[in-house]
PDB file of N, CA and C in Angstrom:
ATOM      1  N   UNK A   1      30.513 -18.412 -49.174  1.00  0.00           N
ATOM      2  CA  UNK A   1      30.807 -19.005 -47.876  1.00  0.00           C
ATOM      3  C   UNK A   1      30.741 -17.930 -46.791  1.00  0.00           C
ATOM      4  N   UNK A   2      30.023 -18.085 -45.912  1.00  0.00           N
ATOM      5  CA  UNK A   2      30.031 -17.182 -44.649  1.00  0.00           C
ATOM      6  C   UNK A   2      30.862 -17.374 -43.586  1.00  0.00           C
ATOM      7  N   UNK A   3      31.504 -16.194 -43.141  1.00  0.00           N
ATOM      8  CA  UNK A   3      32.983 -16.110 -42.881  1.00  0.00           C
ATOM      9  C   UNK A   3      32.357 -16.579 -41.242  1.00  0.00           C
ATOM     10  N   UNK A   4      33.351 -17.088 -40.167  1.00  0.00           N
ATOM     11  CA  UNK A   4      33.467 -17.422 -39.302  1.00  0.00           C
ATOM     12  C   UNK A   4      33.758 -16.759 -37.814  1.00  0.00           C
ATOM     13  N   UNK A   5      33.169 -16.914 -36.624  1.00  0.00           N
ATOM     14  CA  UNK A   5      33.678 -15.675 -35.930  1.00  0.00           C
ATOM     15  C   UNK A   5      35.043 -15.675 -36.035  1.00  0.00           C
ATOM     16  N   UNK A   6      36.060 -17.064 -36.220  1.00  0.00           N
ATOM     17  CA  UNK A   6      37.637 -16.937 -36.468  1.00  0.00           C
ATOM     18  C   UNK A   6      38.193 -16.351 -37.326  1.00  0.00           C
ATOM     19  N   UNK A   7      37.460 -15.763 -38.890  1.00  0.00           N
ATOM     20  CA  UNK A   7      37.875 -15.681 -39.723  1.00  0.00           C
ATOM     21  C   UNK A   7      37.437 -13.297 -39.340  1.00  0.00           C
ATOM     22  N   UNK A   8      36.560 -13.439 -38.711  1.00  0.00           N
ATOM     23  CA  UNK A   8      36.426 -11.772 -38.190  1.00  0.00           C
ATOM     24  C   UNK A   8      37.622 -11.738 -37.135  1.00  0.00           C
ATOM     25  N   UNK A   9      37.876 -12.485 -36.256  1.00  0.00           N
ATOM     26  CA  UNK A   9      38.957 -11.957 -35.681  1.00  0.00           C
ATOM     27  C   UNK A   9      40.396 -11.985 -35.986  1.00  0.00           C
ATOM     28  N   UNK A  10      40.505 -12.863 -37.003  1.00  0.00           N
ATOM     29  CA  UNK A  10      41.901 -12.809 -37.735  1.00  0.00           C
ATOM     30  C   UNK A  10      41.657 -11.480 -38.787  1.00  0.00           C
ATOM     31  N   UNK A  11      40.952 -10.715 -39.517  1.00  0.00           N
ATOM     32  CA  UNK A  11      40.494 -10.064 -39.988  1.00  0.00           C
ATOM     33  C   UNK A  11      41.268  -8.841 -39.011  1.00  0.00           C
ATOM     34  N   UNK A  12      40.588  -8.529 -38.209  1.00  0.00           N
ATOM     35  CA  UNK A  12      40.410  -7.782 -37.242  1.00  0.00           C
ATOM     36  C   UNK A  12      41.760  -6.987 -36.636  1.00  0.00           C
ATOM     37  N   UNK A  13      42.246  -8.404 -36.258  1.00  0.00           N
ATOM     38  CA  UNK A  13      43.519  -8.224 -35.951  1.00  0.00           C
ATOM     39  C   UNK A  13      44.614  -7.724 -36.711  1.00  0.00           C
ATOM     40  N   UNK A  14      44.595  -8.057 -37.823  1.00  0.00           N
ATOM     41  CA  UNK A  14      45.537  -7.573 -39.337  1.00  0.00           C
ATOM     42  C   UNK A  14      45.432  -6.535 -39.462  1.00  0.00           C
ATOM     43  N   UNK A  15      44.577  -5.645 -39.238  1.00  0.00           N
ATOM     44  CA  UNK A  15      44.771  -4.500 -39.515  1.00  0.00           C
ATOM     45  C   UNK A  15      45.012  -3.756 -38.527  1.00  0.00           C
ATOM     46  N   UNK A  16      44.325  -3.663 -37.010  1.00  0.00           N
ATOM     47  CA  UNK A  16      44.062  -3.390 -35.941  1.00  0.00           C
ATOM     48  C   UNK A  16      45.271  -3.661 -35.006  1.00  0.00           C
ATOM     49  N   UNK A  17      46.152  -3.190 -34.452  1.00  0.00           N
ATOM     50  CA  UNK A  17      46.958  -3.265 -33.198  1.00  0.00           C
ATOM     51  C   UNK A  17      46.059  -3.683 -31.978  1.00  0.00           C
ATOM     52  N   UNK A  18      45.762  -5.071 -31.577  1.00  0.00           N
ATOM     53  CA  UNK A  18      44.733  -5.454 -30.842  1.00  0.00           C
ATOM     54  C   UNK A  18      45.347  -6.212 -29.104  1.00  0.00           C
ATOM     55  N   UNK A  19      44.644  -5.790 -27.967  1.00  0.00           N
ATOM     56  CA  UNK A  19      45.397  -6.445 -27.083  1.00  0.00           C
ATOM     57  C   UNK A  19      45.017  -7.425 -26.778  1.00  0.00           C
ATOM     58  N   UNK A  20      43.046  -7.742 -27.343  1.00  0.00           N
ATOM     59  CA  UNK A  20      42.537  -8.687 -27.246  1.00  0.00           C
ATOM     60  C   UNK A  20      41.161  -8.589 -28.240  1.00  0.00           C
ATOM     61  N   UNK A  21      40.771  -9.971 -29.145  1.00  0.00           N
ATOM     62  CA  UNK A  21      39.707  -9.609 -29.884  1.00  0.00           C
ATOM     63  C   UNK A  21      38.446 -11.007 -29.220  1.00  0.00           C
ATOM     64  N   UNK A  22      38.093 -10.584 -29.041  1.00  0.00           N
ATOM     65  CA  UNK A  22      36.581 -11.493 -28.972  1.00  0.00           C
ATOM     66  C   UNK A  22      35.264 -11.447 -30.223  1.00  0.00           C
ATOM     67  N   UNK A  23      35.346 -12.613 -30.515  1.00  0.00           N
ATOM     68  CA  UNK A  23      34.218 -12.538 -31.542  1.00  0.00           C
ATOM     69  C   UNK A  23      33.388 -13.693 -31.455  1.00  0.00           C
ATOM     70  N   UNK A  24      32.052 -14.015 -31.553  1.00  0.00           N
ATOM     71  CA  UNK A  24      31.060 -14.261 -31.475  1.00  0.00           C
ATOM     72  C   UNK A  24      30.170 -14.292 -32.546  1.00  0.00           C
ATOM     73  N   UNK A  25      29.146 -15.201 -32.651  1.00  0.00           N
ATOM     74  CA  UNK A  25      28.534 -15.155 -34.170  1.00  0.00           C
ATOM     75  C   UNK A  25      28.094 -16.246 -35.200  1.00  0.00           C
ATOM     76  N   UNK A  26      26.937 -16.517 -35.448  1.00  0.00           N
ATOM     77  CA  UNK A  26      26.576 -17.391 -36.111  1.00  0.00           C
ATOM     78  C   UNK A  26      27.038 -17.451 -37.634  1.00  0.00           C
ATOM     79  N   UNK A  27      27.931 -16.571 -38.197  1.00  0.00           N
ATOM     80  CA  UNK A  27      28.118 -16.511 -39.685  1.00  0.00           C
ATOM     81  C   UNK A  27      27.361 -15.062 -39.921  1.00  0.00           C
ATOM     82  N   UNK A  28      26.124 -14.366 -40.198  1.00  0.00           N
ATOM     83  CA  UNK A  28      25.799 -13.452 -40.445  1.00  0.00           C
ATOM     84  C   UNK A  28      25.939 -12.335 -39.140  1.00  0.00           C
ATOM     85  N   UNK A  29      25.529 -12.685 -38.042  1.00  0.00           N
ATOM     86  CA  UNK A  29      25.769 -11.862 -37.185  1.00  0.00           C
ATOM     87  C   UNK A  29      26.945 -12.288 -36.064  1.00  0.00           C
ATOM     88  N   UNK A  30      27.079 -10.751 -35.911  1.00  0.00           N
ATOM     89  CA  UNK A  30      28.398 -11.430 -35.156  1.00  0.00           C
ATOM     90  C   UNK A  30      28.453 -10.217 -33.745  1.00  0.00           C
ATOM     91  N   UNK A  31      29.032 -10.124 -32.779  1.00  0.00           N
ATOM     92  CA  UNK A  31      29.375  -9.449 -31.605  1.00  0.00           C
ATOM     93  C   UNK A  31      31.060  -9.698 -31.415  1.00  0.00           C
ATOM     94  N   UNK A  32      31.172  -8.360 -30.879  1.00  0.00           N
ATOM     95  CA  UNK A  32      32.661  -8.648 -31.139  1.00  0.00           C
ATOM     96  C   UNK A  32      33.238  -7.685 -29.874  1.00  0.00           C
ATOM     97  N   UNK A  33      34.075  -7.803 -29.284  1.00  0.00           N
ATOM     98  CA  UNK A  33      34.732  -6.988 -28.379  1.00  0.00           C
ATOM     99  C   UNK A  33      36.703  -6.603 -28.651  1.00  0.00           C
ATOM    100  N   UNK A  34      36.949  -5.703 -28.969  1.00  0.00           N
ATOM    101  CA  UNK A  34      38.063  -5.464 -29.132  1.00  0.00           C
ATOM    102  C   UNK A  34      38.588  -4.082 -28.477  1.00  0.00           C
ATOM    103  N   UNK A  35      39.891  -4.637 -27.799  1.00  0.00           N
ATOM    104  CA  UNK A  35      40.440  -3.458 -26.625  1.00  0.00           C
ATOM    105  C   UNK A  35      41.756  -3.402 -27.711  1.00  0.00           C
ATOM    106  N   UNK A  36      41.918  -2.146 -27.863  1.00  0.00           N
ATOM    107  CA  UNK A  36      43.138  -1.962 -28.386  1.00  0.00           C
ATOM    108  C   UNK A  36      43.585  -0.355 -28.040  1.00  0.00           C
ATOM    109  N   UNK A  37      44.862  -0.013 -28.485  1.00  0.00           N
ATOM    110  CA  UNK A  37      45.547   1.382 -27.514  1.00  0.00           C
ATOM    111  C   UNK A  37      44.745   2.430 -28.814  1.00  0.00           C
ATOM    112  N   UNK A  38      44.603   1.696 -29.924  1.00  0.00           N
ATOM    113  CA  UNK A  38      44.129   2.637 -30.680  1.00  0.00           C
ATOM    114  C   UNK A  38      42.821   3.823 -30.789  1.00  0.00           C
ATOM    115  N   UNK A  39      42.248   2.836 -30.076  1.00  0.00           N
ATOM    116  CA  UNK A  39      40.656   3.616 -29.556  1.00  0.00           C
ATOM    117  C   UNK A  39      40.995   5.163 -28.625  1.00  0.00           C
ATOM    118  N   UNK A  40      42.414   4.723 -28.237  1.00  0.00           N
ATOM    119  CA  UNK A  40      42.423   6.352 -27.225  1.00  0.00           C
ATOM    120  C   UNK A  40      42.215   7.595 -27.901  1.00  0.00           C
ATOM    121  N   UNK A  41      41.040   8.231 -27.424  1.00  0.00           N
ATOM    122  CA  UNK A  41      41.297   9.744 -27.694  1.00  0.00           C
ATOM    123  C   UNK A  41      39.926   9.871 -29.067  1.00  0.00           C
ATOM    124  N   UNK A  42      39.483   8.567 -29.155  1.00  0.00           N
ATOM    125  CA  UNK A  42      38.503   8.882 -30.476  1.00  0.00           C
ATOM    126  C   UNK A  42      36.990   8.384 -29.561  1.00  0.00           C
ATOM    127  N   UNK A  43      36.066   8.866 -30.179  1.00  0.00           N
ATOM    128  CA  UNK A  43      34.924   8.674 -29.526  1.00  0.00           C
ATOM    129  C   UNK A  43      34.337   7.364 -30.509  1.00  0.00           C
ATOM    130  N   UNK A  44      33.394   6.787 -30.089  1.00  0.00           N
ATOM    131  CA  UNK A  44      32.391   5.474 -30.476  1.00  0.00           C
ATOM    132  C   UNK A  44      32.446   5.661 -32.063  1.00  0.00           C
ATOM    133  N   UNK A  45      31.979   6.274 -32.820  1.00  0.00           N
ATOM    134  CA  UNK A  45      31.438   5.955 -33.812  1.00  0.00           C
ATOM    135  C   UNK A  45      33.247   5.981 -34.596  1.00  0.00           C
ATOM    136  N   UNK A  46      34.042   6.810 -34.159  1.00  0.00           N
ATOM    137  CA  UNK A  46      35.793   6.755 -34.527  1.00  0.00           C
ATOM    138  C   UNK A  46      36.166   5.786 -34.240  1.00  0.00           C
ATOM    139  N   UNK A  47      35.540   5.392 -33.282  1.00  0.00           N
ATOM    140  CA  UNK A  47      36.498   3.227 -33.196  1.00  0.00           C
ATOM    141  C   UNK A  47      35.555   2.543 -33.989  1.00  0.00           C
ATOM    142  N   UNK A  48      34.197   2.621 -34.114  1.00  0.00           N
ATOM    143  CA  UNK A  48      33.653   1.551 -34.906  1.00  0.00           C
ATOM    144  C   UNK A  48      33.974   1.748 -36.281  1.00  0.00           C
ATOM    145  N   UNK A  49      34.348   2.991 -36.804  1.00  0.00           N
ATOM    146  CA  UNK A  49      35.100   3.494 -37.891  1.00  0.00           C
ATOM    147  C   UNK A  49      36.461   2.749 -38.700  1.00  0.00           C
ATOM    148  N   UNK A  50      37.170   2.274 -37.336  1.00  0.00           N
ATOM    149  CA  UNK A  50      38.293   1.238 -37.378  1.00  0.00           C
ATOM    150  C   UNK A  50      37.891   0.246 -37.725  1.00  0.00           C
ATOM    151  N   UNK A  51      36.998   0.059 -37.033  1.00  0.00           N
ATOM    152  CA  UNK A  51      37.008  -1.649 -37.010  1.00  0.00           C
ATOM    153  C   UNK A  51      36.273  -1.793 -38.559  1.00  0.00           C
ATOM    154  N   UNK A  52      35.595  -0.920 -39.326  1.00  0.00           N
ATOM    155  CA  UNK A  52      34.526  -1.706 -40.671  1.00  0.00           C
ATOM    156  C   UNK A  52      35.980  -0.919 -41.198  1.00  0.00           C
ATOM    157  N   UNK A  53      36.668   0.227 -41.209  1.00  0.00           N
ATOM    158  CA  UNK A  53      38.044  -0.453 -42.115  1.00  0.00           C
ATOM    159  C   UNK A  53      38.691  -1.399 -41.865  1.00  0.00           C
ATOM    160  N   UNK A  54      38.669  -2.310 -40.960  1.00  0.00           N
ATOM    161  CA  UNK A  54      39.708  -3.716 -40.978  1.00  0.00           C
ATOM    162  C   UNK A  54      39.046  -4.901 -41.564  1.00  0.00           C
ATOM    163  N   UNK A  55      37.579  -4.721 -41.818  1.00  0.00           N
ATOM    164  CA  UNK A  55      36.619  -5.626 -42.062  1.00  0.00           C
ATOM    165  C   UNK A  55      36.306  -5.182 -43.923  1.00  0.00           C
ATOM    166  N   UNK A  56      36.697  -3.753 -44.053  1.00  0.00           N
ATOM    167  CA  UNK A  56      36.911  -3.379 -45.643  1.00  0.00           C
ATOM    168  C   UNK A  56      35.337  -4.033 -46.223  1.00  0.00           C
ATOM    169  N   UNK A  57      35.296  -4.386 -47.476  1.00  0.00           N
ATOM    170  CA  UNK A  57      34.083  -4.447 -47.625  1.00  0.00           C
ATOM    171  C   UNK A  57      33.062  -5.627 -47.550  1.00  0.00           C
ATOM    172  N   UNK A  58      33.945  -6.533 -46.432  1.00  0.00           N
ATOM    173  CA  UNK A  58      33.339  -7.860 -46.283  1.00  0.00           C
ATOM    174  C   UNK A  58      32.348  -7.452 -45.463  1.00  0.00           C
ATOM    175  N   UNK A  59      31.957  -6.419 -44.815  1.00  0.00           N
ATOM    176  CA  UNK A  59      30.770  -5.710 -43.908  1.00  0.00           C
ATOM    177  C   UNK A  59      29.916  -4.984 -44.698  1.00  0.00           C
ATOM    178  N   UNK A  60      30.293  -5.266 -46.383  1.00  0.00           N
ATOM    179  CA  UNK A  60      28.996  -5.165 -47.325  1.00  0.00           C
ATOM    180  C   UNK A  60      28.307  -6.558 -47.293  1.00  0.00           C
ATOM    181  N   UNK A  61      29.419  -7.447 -48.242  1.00  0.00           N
ATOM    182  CA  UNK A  61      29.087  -8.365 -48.758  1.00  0.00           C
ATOM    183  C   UNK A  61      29.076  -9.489 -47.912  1.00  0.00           C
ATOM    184  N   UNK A  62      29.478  -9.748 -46.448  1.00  0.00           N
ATOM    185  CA  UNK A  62      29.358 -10.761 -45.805  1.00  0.00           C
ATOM    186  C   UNK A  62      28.877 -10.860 -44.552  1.00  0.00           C
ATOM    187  N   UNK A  63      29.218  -9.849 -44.012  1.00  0.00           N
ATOM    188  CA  UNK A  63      28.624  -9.382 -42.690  1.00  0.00           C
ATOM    189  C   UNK A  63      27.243  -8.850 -42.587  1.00  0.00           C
ATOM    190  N   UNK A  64      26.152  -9.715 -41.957  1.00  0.00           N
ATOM    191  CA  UNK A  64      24.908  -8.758 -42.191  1.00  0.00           C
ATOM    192  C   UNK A  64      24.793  -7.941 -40.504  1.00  0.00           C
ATOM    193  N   UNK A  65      25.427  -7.898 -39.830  1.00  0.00           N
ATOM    194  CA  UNK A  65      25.189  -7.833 -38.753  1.00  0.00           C
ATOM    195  C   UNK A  65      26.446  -7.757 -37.368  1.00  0.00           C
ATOM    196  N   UNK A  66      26.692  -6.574 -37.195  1.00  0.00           N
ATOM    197  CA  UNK A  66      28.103  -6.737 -35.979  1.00  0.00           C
ATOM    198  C   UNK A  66      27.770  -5.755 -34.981  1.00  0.00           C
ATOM    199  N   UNK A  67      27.919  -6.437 -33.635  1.00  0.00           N
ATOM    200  CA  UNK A  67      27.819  -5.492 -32.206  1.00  0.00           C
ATOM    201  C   UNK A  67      29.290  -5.379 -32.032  1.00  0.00           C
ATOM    202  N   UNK A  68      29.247  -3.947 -32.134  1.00  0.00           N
ATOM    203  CA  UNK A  68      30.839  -3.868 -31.732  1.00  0.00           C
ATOM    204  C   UNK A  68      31.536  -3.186 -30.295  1.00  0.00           C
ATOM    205  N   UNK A  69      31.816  -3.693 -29.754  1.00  0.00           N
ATOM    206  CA  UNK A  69      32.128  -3.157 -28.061  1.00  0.00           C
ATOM    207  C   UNK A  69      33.958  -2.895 -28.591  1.00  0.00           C
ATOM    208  N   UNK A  70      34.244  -1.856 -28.513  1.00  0.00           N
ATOM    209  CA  UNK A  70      35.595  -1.406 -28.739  1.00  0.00           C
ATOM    210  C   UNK A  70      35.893  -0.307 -27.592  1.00  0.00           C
ATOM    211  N   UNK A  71      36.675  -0.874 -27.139  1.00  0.00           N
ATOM    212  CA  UNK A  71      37.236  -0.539 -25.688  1.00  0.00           C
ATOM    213  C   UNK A  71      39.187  -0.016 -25.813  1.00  0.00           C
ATOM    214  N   UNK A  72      39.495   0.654 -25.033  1.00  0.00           N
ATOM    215  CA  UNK A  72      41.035   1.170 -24.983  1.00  0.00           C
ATOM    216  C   UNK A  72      41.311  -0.013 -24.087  1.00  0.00           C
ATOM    217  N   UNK A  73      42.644  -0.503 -23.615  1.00  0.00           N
ATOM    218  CA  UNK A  73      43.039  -1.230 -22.368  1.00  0.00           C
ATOM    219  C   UNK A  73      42.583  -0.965 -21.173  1.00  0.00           C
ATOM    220  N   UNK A  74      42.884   0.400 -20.787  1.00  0.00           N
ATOM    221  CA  UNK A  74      42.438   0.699 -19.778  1.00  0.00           C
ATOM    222  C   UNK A  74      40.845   0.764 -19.606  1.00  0.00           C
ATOM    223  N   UNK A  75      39.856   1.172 -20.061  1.00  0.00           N
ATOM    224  CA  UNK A  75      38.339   0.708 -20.532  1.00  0.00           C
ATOM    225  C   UNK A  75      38.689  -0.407 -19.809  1.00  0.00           C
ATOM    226  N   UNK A  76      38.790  -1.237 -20.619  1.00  0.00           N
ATOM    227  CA  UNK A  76      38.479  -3.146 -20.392  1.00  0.00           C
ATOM    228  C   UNK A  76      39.061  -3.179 -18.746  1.00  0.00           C
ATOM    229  N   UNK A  77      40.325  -2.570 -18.463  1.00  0.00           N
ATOM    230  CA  UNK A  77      40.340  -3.333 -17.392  1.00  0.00           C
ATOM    231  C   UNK A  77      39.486  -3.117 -15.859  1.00  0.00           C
ATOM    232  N   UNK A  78      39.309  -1.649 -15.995  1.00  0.00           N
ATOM    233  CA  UNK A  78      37.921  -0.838 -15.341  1.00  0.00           C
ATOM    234  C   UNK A  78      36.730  -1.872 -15.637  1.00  0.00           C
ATOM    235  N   UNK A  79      36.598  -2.218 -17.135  1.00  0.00           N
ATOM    236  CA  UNK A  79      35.146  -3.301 -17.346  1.00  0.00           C
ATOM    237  C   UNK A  79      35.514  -4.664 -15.976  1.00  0.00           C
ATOM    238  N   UNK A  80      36.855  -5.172 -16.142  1.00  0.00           N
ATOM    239  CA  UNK A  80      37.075  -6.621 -15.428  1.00  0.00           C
ATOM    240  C   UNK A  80      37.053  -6.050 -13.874  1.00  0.00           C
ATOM    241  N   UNK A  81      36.833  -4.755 -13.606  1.00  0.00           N
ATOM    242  CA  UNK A  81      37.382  -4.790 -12.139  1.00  0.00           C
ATOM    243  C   UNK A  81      38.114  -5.717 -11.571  1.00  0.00           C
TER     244      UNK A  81
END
């Protein structure tokens, strides 16, 4: 069964201290945006690092495909001007 964008952001969230998750996605691919305090202080490939540990190895076996926009709070709210 191919997991759901609901079923990546409940995912997501469980592991992740999140202030907001957005996910997107037909079942194999998915786009995802997540602002959380955790991203501070680590560069891109250290947050996307987070996020395929919260996703563990369902980003072998289920995920063929994730855009990941991982943002700090402050990020995002600079993004919303």
């Amino acid at each position: 069964m191919e997991p759901s964008p609901e079923d990546l952001k409940r995912y997501i969230a469980q592991s992740l201290d999140c202030e907001r998750v957005e996910v997107d996605g037909d079942g194999r691919h998915f786009q995802a945006l997540i602002v959380s305090a955790q991203f501070a202080g680590r560069n891109r490939v250290a947050r996307h690092q987070l996020v395929y540990a919260a996703l563990g190895d369902r980003m072998r076996e289920e995920i063929h495909a994730l855009s990941i926009r991982a943002v700090t709070p402050e990020e995002y709210r600079e993004l919303e001007g």
